[in-house]
C-alpha atoms as a PDB file:
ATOM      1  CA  UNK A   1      -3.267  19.864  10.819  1.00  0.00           C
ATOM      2  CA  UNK A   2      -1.142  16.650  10.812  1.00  0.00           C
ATOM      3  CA  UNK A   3       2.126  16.672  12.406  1.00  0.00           C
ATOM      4  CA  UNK A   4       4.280  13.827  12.275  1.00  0.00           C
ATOM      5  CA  UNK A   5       7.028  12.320  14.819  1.00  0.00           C
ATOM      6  CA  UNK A   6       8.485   8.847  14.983  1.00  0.00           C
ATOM      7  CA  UNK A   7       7.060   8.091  18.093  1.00  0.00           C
ATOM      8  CA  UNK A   8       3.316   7.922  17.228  1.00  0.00           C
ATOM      9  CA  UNK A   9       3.238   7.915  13.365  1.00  0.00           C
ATOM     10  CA  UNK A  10       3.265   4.891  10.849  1.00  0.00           C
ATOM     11  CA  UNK A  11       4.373   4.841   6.905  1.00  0.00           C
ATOM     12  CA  UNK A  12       1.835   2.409   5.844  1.00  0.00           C
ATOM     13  CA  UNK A  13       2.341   0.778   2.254  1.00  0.00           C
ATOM     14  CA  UNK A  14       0.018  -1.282   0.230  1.00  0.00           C
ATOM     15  CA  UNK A  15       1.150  -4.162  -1.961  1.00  0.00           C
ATOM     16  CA  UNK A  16       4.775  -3.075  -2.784  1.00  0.00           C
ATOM     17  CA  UNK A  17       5.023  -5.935  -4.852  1.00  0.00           C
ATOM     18  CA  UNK A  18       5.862  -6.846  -8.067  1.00  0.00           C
ATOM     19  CA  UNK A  19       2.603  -7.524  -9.989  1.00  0.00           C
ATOM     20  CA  UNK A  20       1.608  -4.057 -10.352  1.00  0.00           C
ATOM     21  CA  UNK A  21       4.951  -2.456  -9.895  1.00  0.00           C
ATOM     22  CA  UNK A  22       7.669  -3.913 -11.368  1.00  0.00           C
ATOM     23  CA  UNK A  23       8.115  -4.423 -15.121  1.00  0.00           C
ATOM     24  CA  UNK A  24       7.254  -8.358 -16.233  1.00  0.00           C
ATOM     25  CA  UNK A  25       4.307  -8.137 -13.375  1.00  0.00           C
ATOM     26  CA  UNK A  26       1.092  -9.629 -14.512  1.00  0.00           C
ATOM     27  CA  UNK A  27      -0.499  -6.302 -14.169  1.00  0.00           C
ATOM     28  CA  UNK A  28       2.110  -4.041 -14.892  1.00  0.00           C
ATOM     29  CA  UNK A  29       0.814  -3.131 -17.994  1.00  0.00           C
ATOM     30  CA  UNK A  30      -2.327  -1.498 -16.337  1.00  0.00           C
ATOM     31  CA  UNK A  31      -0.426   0.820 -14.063  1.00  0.00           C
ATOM     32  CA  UNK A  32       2.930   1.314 -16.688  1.00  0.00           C
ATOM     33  CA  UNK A  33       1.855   4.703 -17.520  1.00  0.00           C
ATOM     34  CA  UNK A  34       1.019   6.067 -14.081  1.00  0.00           C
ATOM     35  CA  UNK A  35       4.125   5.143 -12.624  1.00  0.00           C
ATOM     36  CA  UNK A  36       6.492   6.166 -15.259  1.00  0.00           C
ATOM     37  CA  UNK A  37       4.538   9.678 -15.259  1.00  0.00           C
ATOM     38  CA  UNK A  38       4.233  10.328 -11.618  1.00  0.00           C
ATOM     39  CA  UNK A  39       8.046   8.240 -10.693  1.00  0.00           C
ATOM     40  CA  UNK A  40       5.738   6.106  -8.207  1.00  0.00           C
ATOM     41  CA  UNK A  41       8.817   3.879  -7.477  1.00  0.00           C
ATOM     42  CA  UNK A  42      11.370   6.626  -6.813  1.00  0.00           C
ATOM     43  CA  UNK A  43       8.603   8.118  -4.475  1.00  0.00           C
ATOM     44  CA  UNK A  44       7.795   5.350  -2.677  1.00  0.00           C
ATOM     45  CA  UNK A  45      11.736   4.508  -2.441  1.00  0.00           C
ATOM     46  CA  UNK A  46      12.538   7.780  -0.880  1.00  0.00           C
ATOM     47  CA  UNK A  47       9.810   8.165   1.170  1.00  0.00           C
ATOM     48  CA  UNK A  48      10.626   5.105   2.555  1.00  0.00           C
ATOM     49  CA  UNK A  49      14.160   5.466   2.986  1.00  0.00           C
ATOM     50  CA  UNK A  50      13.804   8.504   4.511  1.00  0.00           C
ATOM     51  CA  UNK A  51      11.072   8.082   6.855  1.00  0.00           C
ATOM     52  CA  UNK A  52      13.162   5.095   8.182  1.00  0.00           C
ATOM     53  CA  UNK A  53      16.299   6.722   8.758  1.00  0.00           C
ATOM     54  CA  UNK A  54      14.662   9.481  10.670  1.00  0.00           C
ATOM     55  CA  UNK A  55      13.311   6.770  13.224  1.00  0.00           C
ATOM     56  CA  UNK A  56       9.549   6.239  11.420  1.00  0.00           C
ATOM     57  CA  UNK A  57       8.259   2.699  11.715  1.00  0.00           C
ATOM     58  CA  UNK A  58       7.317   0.800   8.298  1.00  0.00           C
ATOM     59  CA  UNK A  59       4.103  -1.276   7.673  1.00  0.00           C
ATOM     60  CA  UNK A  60       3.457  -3.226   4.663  1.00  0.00           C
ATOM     61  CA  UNK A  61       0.126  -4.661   3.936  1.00  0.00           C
ATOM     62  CA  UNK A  62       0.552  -7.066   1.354  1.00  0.00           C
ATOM     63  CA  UNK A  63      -2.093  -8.830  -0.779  1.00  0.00           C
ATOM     64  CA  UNK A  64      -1.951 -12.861  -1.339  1.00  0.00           C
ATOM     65  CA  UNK A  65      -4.060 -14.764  -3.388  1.00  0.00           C
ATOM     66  CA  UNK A  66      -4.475 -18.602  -2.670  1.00  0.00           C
ATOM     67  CA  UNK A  67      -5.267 -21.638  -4.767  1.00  0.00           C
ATOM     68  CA  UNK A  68      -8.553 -22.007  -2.786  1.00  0.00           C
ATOM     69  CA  UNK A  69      -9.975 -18.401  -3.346  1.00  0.00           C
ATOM     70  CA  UNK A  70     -10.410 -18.896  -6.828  1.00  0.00           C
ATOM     71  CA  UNK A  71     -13.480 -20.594  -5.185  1.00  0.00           C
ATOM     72  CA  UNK A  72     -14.957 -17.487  -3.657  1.00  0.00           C
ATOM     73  CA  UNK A  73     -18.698 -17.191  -4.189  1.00  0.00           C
ATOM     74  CA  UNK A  74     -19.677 -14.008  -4.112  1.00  0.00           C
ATOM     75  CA  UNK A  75     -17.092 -11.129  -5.817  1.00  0.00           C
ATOM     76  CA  UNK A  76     -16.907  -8.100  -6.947  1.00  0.00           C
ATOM     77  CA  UNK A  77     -15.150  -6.401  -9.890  1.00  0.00           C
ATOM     78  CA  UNK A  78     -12.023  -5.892  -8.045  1.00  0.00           C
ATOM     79  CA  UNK A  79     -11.468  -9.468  -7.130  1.00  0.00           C
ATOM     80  CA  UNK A  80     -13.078 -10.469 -10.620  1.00  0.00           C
ATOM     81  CA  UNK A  81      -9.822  -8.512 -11.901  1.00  0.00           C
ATOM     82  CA  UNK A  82      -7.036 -10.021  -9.667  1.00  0.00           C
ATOM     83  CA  UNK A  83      -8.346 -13.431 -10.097  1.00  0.00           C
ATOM     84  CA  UNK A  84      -8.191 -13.416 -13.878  1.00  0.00           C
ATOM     85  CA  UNK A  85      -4.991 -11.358 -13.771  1.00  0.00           C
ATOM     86  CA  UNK A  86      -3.709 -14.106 -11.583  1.00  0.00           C
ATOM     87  CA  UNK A  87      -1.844 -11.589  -9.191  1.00  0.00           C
ATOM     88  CA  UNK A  88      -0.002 -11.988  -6.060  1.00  0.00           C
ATOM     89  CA  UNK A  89       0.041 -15.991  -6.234  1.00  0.00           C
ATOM     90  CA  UNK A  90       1.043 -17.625  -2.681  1.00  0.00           C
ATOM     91  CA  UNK A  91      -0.029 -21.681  -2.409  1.00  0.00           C
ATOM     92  CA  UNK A  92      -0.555 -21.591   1.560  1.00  0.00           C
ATOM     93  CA  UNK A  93       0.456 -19.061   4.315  1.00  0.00           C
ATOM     94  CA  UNK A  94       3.841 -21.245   5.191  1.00  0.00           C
ATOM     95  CA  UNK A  95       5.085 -20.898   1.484  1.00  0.00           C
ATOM     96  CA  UNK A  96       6.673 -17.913  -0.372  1.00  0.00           C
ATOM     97  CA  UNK A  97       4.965 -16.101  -3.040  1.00  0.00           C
ATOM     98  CA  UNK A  98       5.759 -16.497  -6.922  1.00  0.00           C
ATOM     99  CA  UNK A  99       7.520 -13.933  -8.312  1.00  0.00           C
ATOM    100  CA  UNK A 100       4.829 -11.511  -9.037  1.00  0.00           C
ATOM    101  CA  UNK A 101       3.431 -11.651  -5.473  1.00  0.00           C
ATOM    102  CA  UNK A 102       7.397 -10.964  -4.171  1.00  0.00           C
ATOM    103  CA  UNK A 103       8.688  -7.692  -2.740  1.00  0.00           C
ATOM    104  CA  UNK A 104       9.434  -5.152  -5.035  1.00  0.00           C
ATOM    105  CA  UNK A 105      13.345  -5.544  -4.964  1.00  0.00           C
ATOM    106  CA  UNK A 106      14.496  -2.181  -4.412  1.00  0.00           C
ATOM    107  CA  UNK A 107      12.222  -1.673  -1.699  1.00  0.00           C
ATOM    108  CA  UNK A 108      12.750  -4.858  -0.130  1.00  0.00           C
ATOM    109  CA  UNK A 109      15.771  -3.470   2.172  1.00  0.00           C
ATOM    110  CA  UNK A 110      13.534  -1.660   3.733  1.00  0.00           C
ATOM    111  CA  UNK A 111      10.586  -4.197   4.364  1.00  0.00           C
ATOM    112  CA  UNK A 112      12.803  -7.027   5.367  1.00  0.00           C
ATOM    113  CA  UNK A 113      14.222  -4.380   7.939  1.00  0.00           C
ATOM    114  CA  UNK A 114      13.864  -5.935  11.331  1.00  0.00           C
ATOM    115  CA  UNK A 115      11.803  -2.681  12.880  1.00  0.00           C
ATOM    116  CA  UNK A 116       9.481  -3.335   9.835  1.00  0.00           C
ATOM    117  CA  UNK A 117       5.765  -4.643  11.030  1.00  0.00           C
ATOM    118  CA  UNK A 118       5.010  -7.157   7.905  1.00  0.00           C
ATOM    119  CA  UNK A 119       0.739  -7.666   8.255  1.00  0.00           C
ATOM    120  CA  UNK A 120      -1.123 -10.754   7.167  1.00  0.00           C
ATOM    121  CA  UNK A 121      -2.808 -10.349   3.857  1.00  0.00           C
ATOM    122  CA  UNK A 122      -5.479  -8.334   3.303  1.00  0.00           C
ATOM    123  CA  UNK A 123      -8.080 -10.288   0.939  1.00  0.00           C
ATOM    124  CA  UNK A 124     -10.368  -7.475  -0.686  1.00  0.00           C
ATOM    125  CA  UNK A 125      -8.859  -3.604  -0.616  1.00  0.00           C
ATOM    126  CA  UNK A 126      -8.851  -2.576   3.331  1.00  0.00           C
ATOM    127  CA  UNK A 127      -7.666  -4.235   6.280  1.00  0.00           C
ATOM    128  CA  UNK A 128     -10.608  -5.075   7.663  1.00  0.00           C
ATOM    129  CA  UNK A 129      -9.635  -8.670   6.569  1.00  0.00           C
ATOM    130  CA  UNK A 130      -5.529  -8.700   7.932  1.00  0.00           C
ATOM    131  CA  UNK A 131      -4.177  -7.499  11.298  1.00  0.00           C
ATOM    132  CA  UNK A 132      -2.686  -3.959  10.100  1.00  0.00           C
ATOM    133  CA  UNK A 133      -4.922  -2.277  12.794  1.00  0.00           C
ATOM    134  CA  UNK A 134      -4.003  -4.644  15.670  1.00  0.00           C
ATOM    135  CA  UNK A 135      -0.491  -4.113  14.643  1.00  0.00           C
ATOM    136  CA  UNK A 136      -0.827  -0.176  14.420  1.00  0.00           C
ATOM    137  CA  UNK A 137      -2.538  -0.147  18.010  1.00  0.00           C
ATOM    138  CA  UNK A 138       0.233  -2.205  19.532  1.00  0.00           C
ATOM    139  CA  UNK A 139       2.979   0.054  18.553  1.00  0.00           C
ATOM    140  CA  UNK A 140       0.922   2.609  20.069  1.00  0.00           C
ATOM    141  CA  UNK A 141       0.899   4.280  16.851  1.00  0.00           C
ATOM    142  CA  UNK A 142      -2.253   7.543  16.202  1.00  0.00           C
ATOM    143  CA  UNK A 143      -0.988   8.288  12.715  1.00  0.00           C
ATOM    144  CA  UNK A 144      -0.720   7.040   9.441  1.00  0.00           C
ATOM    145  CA  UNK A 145       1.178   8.016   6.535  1.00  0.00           C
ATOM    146  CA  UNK A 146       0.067   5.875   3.435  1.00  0.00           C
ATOM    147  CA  UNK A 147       1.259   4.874   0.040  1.00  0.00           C
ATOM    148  CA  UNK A 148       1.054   2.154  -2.437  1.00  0.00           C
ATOM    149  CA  UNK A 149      -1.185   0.386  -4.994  1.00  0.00           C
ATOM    150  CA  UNK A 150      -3.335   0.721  -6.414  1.00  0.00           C
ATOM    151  CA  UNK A 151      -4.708   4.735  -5.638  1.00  0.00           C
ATOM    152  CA  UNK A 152      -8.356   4.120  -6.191  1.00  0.00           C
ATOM    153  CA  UNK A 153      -8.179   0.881  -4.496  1.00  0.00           C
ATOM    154  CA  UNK A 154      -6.188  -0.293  -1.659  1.00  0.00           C
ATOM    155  CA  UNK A 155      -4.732   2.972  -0.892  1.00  0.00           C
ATOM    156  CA  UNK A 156      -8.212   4.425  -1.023  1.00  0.00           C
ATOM    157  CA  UNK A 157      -9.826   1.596   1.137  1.00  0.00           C
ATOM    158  CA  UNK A 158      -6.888   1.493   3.654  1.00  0.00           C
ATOM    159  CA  UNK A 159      -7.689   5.367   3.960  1.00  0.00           C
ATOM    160  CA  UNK A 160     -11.143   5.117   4.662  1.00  0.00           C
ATOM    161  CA  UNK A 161     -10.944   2.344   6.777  1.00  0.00           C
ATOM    162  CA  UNK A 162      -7.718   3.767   9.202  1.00  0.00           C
ATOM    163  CA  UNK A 163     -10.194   7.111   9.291  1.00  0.00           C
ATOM    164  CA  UNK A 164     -12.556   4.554  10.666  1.00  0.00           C
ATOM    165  CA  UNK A 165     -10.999   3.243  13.480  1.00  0.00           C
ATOM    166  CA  UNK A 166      -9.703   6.310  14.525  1.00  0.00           C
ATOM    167  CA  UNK A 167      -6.135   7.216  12.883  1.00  0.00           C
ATOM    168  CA  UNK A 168      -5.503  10.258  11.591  1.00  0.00           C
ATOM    169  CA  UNK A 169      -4.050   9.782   7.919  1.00  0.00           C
ATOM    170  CA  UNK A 170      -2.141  11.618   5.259  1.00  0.00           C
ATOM    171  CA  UNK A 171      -1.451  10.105   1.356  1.00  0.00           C
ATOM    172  CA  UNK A 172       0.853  10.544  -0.450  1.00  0.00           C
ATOM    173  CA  UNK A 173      -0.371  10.372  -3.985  1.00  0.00           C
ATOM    174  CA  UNK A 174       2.600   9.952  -6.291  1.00  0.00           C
ATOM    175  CA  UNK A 175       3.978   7.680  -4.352  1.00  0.00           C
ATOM    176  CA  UNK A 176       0.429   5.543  -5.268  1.00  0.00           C
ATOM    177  CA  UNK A 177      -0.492   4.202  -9.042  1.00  0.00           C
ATOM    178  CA  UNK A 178      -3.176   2.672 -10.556  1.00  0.00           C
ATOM    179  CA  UNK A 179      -4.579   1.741 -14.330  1.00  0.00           C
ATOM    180  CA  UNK A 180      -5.297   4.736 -15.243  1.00  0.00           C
ATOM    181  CA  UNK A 181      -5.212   8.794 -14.728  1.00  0.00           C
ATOM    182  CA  UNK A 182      -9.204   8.787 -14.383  1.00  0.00           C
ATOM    183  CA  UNK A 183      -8.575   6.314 -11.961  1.00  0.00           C
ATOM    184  CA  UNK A 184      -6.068   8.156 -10.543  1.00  0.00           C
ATOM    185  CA  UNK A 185      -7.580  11.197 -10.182  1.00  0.00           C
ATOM    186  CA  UNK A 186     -10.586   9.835  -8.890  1.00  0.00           C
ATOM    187  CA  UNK A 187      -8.563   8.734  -6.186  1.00  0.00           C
ATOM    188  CA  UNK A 188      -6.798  12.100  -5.485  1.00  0.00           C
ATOM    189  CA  UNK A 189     -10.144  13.887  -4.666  1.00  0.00           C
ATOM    190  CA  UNK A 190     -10.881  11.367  -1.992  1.00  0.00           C
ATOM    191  CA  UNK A 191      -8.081  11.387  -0.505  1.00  0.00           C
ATOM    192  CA  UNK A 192      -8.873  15.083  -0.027  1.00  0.00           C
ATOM    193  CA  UNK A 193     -12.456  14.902   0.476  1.00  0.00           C
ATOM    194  CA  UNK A 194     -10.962  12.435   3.766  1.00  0.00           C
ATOM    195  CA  UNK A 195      -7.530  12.370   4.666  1.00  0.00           C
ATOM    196  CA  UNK A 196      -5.749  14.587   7.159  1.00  0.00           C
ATOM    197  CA  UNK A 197      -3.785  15.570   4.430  1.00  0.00           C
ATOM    198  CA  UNK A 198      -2.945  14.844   0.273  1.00  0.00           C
ATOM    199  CA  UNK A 199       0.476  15.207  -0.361  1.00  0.00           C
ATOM    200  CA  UNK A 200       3.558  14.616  -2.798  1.00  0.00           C
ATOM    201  CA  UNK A 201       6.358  13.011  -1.973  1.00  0.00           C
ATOM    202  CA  UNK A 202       8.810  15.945  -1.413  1.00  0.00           C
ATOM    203  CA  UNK A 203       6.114  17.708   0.695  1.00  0.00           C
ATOM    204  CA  UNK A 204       5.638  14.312   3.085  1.00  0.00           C
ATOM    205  CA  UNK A 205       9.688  14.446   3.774  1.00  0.00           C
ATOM    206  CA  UNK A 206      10.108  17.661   4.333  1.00  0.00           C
ATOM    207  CA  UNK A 207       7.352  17.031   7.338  1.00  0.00           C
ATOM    208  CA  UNK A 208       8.943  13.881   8.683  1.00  0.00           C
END
């Protein structure tokens, strides 16, 4: 059973940005379909919105990609994709990102909101390569409610990793997209084969 309350639960959400979410991203194409079907950005807007005005702390675990790791050596197909997409540019950590690696606008309110915890990039899919579990643990925080892009990916790692270290964790999967429904759906019977709990979006506010 997982039971949410402000004081030990996080709304965790992977790369709201606008590469794979906003129209004009450089792989919005890929995901177009998914979020127009399942209104990803309207979920992840009002799940947002309302866990923060009912006193739930936001993470965002964003994804950068810098001029020098187009000189990784050994990669897989997910960082094969990214890197010929050219997704989430950022020159340096002390820089802003282009365009495409920005906020997604009408959800940057409530990431630029001064209670929101803002991780270093994660590099791969999970945060075993950023500080969102440091973070988590020092806002004393046992819960995780998590959203984002993309389903079978970064939501999905983030999932298994959080399980990992100990968090209990609910997703909410049309507040997620990815390229395509397989994909999608794929994704969807993880997240129950693991997670605490698979929900929509209306079902995850009407626990907050």
């Amino acid at each position: 059973m997982f039971n949410p309350n402000p004081a030990n639960t996080a709304i965790v959400i992977t790369d709201p940005q606008n590469d794979f979410l906003s129209p004009g991203g450089k792989g919005y194409h890929l995901t177009e379909n998914i979020i127009k079907q399942y209104n990803t950005l309207g979920n992840l807007e009002l799940l947002m919105s309302t866990a923060m005005n009912k006193g739930y702390q936001l993470f965002i675990s964003p994804h950068y990609i810098f001029p020098h790791d187009y000189r990784w050596k050994h990669t897989g197909a997910e960082q094969e994709m990214l890197l010929k997409l050219g997704v989430y540019q950022k020159q340096n950590a002390y820089t802003p990102p282009n365009e495409g690696g920005d906020w997604v606008p009408s959800l940057t309110p409530y990431i630029l909101d001064k209670r929101t915890i803002i991780a270093t990039a994660h590099k791969v899919a999970s945060p075993q390569t950023n500080d969102l579990v440091y973070q988590l643990r020092q806002q004393k925080k046992e819960k995780v409610i998590l959203a984002g892009v993309l389903s079978n990916v970064c939501v999905e790692s983030h999932m298994r990793d959080l399980i990992e270290n100990g968090f209990q964790t609910a997703v909410v999967y049309d507040a997620t997209a990815t390229i395509s429904d397989w994909d999608f759906q794929a994704a969807i019977t993880n997240y129950h084969a693991f997670s605490s709990a698979t929900w929509t979006t209306q079902h995850a506010i009407s626990k907050l």
